[in-house]
C-alpha atoms as a PDB file:
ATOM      1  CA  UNK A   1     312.001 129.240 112.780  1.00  0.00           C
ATOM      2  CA  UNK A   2     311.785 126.068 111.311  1.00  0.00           C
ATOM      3  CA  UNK A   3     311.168 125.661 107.148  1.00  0.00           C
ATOM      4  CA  UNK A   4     307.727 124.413 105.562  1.00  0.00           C
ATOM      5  CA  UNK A   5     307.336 120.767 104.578  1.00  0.00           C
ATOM      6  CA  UNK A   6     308.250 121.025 100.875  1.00  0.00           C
ATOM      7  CA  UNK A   7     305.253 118.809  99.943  1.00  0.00           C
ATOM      8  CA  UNK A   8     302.008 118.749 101.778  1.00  0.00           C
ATOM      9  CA  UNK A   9     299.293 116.356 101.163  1.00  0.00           C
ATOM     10  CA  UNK A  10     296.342 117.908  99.658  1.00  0.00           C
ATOM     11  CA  UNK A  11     294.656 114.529  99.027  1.00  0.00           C
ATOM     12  CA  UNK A  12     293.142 111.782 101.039  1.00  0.00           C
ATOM     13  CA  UNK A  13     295.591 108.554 101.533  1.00  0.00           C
ATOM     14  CA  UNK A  14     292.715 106.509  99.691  1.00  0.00           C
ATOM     15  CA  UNK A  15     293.323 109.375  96.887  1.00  0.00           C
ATOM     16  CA  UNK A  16     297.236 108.597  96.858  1.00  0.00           C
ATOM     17  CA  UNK A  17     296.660 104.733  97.467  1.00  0.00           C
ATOM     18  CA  UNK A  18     294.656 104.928  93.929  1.00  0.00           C
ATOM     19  CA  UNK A  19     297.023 106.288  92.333  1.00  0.00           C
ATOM     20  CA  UNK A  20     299.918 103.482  93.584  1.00  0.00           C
ATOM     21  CA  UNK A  21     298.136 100.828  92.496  1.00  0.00           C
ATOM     22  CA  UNK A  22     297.356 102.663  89.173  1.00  0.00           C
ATOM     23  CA  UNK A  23     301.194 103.178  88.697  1.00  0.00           C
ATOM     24  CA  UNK A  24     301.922  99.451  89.287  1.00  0.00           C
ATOM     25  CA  UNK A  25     298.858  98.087  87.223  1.00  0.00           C
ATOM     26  CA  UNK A  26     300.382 100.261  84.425  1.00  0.00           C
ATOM     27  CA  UNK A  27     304.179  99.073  84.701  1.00  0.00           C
ATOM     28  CA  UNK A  28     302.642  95.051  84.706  1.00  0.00           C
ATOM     29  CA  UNK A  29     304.697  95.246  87.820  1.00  0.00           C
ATOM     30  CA  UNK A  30     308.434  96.223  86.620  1.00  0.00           C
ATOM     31  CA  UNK A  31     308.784 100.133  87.496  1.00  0.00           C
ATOM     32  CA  UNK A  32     311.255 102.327  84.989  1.00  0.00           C
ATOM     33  CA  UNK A  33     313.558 104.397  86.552  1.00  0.00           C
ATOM     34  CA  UNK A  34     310.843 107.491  85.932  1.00  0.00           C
ATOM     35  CA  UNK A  35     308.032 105.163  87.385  1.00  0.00           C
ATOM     36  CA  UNK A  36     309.747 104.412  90.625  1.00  0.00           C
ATOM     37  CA  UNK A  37     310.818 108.217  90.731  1.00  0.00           C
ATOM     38  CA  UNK A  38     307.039 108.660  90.821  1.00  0.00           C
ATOM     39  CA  UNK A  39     306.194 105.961  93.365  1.00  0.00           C
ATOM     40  CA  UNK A  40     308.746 107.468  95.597  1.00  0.00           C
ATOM     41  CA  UNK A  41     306.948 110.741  95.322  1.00  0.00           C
ATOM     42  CA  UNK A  42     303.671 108.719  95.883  1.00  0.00           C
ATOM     43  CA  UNK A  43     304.796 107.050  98.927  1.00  0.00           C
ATOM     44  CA  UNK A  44     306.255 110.090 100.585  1.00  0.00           C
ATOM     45  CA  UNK A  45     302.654 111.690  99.808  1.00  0.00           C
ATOM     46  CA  UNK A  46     300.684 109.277 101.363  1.00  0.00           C
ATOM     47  CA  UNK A  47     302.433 108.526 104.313  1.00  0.00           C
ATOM     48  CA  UNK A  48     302.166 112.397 104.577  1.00  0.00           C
ATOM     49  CA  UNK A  49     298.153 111.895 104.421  1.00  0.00           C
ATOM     50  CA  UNK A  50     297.866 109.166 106.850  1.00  0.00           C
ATOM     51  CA  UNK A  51     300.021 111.096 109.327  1.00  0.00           C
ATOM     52  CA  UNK A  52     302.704 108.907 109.413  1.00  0.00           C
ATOM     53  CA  UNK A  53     300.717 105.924 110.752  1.00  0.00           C
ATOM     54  CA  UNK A  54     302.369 102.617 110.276  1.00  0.00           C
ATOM     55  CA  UNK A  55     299.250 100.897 109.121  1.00  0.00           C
ATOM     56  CA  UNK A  56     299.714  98.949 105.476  1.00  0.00           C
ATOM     57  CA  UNK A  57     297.410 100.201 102.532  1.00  0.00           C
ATOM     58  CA  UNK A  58     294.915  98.468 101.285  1.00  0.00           C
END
């Protein structure tokens, strides 16, 4: 039996996307430790929602 996926997207990759560009409007562009802990979380979330493609946000 394999285990879950620990985190499963609930929201849309647009959702997650918003929230990305959010994070890096708010920094001015220089992430804190605690900010890039988040976009790390972010990025693992929405390449969860898109599937895995390999096509670039926008």
């Amino acid at each position: 039996m394999s285990p879950m996926p620990s985190s499963v997207s609930a929201r849309s990759a647009v959702e997650v996307n918003a929230e990305i560009r959010d994070l890096w409007q708010r920094s001015g562009g220089c992430l804190t430790p605690r900010d890039e802990a988040e976009y790390q979380r972010l990025l693992v979330e929405w390449a969860a929602a898109t599937g895995g493609s390999a096509r670039t946000a926008a």
